[in-house]
N, C-alpha and C. Protein backbone atom coordinates (compact mmCIF):
# COMPACT_ATOMS: atom_id res chain seq x y z
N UNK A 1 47.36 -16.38 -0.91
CA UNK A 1 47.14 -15.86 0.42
C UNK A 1 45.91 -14.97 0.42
N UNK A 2 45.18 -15.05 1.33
CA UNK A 2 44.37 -14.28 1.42
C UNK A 2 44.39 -12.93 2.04
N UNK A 3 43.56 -11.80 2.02
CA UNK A 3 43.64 -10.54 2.29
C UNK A 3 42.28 -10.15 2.56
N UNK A 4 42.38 -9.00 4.01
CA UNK A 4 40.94 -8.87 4.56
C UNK A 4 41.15 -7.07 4.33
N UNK A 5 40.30 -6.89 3.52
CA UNK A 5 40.14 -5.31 3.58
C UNK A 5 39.45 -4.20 4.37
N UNK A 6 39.12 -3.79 4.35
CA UNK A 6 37.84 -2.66 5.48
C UNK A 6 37.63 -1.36 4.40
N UNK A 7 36.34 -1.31 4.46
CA UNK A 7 35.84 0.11 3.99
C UNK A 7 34.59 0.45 3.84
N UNK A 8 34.08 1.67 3.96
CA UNK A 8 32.91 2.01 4.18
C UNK A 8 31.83 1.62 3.07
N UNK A 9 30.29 1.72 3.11
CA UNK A 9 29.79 1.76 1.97
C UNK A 9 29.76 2.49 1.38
N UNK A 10 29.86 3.53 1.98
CA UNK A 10 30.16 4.54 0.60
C UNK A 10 31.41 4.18 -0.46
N UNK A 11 32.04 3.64 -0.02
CA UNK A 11 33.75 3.27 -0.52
C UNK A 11 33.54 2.00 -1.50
N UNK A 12 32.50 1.07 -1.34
CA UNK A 12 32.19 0.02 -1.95
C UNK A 12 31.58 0.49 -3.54
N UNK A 13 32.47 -0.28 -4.65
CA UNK A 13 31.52 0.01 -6.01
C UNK A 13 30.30 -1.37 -5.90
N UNK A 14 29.64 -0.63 -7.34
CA UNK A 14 28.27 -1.45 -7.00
C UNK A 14 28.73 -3.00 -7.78
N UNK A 15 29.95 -3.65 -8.41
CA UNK A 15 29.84 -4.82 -8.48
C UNK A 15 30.35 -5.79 -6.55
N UNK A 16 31.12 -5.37 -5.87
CA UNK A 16 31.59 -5.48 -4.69
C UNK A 16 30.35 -5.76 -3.98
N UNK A 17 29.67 -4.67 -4.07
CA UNK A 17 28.13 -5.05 -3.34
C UNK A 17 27.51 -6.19 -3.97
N UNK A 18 27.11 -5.98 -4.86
CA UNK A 18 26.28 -7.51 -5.30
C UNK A 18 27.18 -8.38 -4.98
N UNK A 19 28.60 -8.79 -5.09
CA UNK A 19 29.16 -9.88 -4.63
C UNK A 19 29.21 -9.77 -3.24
N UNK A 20 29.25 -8.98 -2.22
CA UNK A 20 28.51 -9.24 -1.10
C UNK A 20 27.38 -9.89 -0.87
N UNK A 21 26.38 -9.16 -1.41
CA UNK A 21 24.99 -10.19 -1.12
C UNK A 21 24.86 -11.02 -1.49
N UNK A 22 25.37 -11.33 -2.67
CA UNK A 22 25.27 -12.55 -3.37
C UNK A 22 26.18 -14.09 -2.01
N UNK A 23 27.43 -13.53 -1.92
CA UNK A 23 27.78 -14.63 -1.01
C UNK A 23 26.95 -14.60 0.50
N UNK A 24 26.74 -14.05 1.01
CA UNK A 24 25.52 -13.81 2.11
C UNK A 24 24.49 -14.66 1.73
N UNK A 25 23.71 -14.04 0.67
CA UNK A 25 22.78 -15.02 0.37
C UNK A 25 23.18 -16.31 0.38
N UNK A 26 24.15 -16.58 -0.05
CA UNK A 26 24.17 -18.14 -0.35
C UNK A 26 24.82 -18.53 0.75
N UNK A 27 25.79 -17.99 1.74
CA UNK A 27 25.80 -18.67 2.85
C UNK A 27 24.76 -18.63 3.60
N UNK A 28 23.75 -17.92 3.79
CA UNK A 28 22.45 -18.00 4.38
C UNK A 28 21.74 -18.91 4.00
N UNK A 29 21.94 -19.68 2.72
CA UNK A 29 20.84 -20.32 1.78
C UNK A 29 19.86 -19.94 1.68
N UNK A 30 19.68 -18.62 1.24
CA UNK A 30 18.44 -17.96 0.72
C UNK A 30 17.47 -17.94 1.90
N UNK A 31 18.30 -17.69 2.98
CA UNK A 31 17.69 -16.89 4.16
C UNK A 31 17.59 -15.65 4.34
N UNK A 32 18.62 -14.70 3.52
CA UNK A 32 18.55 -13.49 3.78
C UNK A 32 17.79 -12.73 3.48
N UNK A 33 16.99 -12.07 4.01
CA UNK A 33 15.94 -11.35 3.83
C UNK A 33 16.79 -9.66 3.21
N UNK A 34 16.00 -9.31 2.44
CA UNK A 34 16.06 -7.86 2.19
C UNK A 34 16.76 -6.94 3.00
N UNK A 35 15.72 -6.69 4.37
CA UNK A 35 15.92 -6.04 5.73
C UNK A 35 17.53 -6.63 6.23
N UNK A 36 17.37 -8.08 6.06
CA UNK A 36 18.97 -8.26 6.21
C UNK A 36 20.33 -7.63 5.64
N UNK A 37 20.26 -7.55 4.33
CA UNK A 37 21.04 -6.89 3.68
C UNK A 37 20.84 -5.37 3.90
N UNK A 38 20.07 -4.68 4.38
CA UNK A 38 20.06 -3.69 4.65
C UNK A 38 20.82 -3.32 5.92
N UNK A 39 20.40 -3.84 6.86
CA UNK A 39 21.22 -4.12 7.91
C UNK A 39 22.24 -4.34 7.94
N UNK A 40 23.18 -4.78 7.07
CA UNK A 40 24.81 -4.67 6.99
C UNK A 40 25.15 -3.61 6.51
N UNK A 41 24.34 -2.31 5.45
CA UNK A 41 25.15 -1.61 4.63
C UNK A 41 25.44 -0.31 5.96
N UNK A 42 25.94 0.91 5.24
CA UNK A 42 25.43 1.69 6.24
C UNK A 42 26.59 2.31 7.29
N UNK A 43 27.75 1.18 7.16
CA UNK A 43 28.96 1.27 8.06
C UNK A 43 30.38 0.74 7.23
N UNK A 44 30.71 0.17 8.31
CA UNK A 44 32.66 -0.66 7.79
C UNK A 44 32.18 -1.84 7.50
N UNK A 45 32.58 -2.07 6.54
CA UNK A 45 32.93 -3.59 5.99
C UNK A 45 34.15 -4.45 5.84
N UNK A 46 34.07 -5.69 6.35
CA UNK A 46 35.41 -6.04 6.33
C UNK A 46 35.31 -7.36 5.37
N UNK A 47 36.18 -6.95 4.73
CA UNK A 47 36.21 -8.32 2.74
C UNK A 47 37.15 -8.92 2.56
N UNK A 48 36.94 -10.29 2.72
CA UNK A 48 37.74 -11.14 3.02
C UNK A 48 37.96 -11.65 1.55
N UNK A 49 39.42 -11.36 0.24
CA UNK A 49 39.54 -11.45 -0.68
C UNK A 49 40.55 -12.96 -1.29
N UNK A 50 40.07 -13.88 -1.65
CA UNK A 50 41.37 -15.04 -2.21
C UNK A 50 41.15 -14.67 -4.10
N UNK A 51 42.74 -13.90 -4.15
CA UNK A 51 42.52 -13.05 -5.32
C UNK A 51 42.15 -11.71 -5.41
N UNK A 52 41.25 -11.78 -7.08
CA UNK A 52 39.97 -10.95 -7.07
C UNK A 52 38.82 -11.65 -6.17
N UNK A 53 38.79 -12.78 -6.07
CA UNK A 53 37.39 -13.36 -5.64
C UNK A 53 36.83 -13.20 -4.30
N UNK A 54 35.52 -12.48 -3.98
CA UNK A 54 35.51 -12.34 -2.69
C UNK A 54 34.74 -13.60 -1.84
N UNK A 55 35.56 -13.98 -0.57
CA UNK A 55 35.23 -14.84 -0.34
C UNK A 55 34.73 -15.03 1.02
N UNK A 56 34.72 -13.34 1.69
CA UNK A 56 34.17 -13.52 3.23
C UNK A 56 33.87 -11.84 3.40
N UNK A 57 32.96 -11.93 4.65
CA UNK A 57 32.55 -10.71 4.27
C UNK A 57 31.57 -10.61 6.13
N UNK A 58 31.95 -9.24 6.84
CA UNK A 58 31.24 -8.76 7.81
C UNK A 58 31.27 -7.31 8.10
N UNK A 59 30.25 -6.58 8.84
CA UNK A 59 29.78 -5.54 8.55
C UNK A 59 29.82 -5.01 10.11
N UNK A 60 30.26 -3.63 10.39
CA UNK A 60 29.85 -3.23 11.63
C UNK A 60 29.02 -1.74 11.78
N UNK A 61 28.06 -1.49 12.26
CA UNK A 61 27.04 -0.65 11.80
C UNK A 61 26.89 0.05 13.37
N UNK A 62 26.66 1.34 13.55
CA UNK A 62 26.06 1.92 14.44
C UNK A 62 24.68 1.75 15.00
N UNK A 63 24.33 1.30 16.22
CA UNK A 63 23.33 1.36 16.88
C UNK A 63 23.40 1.48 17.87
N UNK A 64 21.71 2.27 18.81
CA UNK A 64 21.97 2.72 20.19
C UNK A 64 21.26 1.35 20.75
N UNK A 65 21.46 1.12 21.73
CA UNK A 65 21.06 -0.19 23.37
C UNK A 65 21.58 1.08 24.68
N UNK A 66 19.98 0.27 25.09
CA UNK A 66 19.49 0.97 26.35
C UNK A 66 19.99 0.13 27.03
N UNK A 67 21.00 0.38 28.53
CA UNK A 67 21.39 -0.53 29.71
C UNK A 67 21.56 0.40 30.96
N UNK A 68 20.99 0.00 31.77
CA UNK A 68 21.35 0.52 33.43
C UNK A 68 21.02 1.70 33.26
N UNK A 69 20.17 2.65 32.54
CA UNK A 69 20.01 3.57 31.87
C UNK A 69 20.50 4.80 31.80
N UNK A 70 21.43 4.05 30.70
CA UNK A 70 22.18 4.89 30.06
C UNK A 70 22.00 4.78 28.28
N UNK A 71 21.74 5.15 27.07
CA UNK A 71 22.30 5.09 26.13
C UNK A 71 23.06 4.88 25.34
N UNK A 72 23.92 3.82 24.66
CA UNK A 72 25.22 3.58 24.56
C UNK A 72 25.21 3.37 23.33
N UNK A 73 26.52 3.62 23.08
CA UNK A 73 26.91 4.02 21.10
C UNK A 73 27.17 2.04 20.72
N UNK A 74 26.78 1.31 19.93
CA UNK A 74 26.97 0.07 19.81
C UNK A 74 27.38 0.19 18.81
N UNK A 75 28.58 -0.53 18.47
CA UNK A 75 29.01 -1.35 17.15
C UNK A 75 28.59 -2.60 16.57
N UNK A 76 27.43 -2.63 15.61
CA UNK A 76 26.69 -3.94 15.91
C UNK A 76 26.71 -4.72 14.45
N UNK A 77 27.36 -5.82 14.61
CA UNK A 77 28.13 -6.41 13.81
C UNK A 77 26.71 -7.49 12.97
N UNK A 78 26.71 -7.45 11.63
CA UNK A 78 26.07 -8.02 10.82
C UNK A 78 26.94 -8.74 9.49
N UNK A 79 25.87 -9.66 9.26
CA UNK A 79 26.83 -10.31 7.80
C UNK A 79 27.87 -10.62 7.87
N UNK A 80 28.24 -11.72 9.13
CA UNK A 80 29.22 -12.65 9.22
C UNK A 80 29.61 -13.50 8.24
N UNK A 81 30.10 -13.83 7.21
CA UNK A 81 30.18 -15.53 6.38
C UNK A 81 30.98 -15.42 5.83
N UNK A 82 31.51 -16.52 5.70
CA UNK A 82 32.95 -16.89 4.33
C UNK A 82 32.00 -18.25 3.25
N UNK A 83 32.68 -17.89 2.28
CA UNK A 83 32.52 -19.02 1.42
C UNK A 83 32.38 -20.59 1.78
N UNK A 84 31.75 -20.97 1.25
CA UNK A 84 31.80 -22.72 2.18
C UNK A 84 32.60 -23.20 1.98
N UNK A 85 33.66 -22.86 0.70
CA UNK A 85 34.95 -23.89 0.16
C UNK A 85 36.30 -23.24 0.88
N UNK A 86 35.77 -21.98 1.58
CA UNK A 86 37.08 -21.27 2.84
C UNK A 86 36.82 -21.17 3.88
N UNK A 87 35.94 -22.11 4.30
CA UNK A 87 36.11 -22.42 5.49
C UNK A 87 36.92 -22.94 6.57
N UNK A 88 37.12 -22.53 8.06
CA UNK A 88 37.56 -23.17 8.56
C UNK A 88 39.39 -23.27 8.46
N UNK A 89 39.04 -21.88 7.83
CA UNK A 89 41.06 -21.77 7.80
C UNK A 89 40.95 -20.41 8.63
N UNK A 90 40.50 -19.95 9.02
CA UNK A 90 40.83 -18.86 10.02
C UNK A 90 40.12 -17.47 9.43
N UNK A 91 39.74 -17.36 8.34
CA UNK A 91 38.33 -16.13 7.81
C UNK A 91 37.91 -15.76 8.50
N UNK A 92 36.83 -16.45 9.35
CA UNK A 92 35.51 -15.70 10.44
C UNK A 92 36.29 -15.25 11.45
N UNK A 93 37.40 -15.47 12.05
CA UNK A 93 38.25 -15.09 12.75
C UNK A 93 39.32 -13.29 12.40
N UNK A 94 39.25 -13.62 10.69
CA UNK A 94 40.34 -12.26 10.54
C UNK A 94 39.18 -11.64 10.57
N UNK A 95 37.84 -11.85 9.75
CA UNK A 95 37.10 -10.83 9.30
C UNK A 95 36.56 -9.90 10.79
N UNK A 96 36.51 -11.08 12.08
CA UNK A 96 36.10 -10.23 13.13
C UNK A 96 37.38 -9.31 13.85
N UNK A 97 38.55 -9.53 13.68
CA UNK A 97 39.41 -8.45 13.84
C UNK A 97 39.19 -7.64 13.35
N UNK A 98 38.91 -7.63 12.13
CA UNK A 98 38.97 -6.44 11.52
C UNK A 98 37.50 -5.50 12.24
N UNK A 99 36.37 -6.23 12.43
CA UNK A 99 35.33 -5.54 13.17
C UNK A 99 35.69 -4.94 14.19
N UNK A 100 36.13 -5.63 14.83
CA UNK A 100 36.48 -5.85 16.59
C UNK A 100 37.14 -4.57 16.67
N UNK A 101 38.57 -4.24 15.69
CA UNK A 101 39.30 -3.23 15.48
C UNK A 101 38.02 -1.56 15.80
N UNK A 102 37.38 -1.73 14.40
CA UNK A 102 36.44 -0.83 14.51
C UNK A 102 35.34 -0.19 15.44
N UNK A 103 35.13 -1.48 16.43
CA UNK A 103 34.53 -1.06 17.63
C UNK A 103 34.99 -0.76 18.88
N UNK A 104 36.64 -1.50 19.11
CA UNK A 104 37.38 -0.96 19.92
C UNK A 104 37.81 0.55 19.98
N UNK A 105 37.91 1.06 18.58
CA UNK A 105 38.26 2.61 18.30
C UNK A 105 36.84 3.40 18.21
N UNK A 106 35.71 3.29 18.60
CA UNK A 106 35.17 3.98 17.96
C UNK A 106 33.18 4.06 18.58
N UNK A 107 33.64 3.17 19.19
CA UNK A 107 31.82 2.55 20.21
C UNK A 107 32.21 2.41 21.89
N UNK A 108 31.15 1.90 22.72
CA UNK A 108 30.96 2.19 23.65
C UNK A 108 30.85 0.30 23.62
N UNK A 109 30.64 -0.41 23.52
CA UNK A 109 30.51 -1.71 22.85
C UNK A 109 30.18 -2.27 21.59
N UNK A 110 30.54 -3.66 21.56
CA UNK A 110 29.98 -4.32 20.55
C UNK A 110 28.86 -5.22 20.36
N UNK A 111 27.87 -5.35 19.63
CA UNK A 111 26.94 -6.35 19.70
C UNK A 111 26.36 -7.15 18.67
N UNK A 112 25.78 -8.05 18.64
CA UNK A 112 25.78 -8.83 17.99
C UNK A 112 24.56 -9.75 17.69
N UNK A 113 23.88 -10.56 17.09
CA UNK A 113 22.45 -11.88 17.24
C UNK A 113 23.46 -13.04 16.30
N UNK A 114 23.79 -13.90 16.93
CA UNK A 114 23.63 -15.15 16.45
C UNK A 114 23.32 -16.07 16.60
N UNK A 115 23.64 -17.35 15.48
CA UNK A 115 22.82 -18.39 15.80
C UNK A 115 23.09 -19.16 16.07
N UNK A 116 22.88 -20.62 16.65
CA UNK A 116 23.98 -21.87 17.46
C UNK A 116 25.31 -21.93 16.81
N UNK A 117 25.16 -22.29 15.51
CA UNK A 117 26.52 -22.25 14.52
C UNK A 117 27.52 -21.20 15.09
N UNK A 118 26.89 -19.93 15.18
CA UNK A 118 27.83 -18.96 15.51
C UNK A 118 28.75 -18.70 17.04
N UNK A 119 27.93 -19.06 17.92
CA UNK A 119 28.45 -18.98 18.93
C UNK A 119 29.98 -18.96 19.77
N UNK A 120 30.35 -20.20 19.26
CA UNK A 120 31.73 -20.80 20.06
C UNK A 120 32.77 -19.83 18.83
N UNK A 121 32.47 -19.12 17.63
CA UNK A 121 33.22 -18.22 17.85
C UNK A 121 33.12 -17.07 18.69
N UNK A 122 32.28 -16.20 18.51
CA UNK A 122 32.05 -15.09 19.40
C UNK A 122 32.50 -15.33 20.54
N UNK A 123 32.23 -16.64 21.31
CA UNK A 123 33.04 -17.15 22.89
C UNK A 123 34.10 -16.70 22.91
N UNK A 124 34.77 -17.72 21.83
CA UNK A 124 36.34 -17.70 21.63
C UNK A 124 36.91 -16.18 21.98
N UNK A 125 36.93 -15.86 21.34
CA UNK A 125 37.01 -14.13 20.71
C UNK A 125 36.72 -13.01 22.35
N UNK A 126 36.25 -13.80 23.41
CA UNK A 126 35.59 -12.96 24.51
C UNK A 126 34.54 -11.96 24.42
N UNK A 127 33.80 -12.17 23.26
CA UNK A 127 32.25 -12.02 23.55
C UNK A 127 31.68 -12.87 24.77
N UNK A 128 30.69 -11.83 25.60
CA UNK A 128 30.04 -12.79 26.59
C UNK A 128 28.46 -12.75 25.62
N UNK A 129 27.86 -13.62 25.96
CA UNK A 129 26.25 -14.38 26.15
C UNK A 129 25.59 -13.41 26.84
N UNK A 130 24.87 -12.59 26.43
CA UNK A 130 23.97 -11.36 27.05
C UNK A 130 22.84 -12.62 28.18
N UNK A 131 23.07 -12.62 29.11
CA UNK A 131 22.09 -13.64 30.06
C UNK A 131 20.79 -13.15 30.66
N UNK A 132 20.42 -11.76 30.42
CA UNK A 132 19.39 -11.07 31.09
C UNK A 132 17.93 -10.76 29.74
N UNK A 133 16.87 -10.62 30.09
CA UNK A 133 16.31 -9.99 28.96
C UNK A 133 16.49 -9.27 28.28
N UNK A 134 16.27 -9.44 26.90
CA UNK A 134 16.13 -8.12 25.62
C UNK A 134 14.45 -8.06 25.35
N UNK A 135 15.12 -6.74 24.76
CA UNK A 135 13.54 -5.98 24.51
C UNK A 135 14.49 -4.91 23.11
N UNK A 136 13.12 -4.35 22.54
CA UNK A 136 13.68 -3.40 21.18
C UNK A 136 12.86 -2.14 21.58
N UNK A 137 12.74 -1.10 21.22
CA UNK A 137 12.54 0.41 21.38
C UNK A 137 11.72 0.17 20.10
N UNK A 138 10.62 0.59 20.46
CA UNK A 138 9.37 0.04 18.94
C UNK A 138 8.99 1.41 18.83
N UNK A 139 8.02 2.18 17.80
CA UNK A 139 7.08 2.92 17.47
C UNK A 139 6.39 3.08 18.81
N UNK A 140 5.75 1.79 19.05
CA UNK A 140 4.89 1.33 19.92
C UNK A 140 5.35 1.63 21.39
N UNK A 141 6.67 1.83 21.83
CA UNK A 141 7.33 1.72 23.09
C UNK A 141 8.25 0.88 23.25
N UNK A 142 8.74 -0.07 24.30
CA UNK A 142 9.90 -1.23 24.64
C UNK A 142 8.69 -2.13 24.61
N UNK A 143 9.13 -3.12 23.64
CA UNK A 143 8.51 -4.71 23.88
C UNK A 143 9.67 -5.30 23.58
N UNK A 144 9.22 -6.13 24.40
CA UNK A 144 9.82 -7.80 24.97
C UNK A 144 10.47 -8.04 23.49
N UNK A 145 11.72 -8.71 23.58
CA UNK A 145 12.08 -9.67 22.52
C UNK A 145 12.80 -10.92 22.67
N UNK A 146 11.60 -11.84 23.34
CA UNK A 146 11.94 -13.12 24.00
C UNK A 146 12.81 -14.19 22.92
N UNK A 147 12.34 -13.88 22.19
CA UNK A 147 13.13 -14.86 21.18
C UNK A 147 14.88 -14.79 20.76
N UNK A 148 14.81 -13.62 20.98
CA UNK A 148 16.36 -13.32 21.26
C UNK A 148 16.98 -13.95 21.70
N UNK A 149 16.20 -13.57 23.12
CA UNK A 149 17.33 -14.14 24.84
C UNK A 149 18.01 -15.42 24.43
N UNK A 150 18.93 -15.29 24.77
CA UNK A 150 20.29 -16.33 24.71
C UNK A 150 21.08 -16.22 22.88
N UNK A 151 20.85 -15.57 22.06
CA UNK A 151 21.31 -15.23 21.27
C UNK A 151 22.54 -13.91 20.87
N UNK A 152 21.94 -12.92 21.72
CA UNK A 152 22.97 -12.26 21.62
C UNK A 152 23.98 -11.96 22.35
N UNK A 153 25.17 -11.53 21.50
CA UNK A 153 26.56 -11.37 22.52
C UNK A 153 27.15 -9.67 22.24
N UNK A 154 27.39 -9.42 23.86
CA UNK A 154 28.08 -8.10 23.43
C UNK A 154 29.69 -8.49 24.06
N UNK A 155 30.19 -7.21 23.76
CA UNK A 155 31.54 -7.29 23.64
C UNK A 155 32.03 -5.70 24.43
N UNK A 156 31.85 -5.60 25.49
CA UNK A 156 32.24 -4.51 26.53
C UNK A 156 33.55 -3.57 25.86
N UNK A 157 33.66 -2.59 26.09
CA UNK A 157 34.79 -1.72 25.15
C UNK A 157 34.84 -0.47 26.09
N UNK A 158 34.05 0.47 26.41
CA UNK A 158 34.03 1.67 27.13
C UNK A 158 33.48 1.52 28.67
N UNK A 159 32.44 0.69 28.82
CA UNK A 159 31.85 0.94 29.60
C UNK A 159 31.60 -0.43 30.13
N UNK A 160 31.14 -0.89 31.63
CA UNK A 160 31.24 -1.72 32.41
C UNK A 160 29.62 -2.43 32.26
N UNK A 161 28.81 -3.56 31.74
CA UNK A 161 27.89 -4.04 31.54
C UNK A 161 27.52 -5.00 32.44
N UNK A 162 26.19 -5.31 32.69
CA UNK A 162 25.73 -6.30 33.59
C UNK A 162 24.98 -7.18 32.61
N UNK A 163 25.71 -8.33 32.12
CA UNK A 163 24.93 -9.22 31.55
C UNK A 163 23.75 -10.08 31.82
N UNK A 164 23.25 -9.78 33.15
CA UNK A 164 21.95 -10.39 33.97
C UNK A 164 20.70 -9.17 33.47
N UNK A 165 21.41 -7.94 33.20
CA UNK A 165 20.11 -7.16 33.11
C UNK A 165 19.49 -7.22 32.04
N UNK A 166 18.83 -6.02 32.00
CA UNK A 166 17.74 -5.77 30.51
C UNK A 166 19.22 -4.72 29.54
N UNK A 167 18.52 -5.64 28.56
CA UNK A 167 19.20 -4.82 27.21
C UNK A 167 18.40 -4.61 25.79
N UNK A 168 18.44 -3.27 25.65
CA UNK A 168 17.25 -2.48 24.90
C UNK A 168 18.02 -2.12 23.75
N UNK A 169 17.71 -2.69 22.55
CA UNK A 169 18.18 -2.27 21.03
C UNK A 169 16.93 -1.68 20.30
N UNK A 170 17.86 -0.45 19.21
CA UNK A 170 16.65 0.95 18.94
C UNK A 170 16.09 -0.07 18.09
N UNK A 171 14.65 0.50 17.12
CA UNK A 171 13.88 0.02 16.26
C UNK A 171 14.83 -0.14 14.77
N UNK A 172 14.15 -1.24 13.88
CA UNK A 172 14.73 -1.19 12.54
C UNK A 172 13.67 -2.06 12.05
N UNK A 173 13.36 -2.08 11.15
CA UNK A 173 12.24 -3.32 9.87
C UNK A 173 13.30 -4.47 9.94
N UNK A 174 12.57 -5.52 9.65
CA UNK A 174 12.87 -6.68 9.79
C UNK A 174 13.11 -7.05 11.20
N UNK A 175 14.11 -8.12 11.68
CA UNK A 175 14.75 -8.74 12.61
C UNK A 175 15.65 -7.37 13.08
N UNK A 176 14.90 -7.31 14.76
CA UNK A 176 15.68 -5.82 15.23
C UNK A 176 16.62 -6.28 16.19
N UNK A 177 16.88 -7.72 16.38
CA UNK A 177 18.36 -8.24 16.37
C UNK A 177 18.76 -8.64 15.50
């Protein structure tokens, strides 16, 4: 049977971590960038265990998004994946309870960037499809982040959202969705 844990990074020893990135990486297929893995640490983790062996793994991290202008506390969920050989038994599903948990107690919403693959869970689950422009909070000021649009999903929790409008996520290196 499997078992989904939660705990902070601070709470994580350093073999746990490398077997984090390590399965990331390889469900990414050596897509994950650096900045990526950075981007998951930092918050709650939720570890999806068959055994000792870890076999799924997602992250929910604090960030601010600008809407209707206001400032809002986001729970913004990174490092979705299960193992390829546990797939499809219900993993990506516990591991986001266990997120979901963490942002229901504790944020103003949830948010998210994924990619076609990902979608029809986040649906499932009642994430909506952010339908309005994004933009990121740069050095530089708010620029555009067209490439986004239609990628990300938030997940309403405190406060009442207009998914037609603009939605503004703070700065970070790398991919600032």
């Amino acid at each position: 049977m499997n078992e989904v844990r939660t705990a902070h990074t601070a709470d994580l020893d350093a073999a746990t971590l490398v077997a984090a990135h390590t399965l990331l990486d390889d469900a990414f297929e050596g897509d994950l960038t650096d900045h990526d893995w950075e981007h998951a640490l930092g918050g709650i983790h939720a570890l999806a265990f068959d055994g000792d062996e870890l076999i799924g793994h997602a992250s929910v991290v604090q960030r601010r998004m600008l809407h209707a202008g206001r400032a809002l506390r986001a729970g913004y969920v990174e490092g979705v994946a299960v193992h390829p050989a546990h797939r499809r038994r219900g993993l990506g599903a516990a591991l986001m309870t266990a997120v979901e948990r963490v942002i229901h107690r504790a944020y103003d919403l949830g948010a998210l960037s994924t990619s076609d693959g990902g979608r029809s869970l986040y649906a499932a689950r009642g994430w909506l499809a952010w339908q309005g422009p994004t933009f990121a909070l740069t050095p530089l000021g708010i620029a555009r982040t067209e490439e986004d649009d239609g990628g990300v999903y938030v997940l309403p929790v405190t406060t009442s959202l207009a998914p037609a409008g603009e939605l503004v996520c703070d700065w970070r290196d790398g991919d600032v969705w």
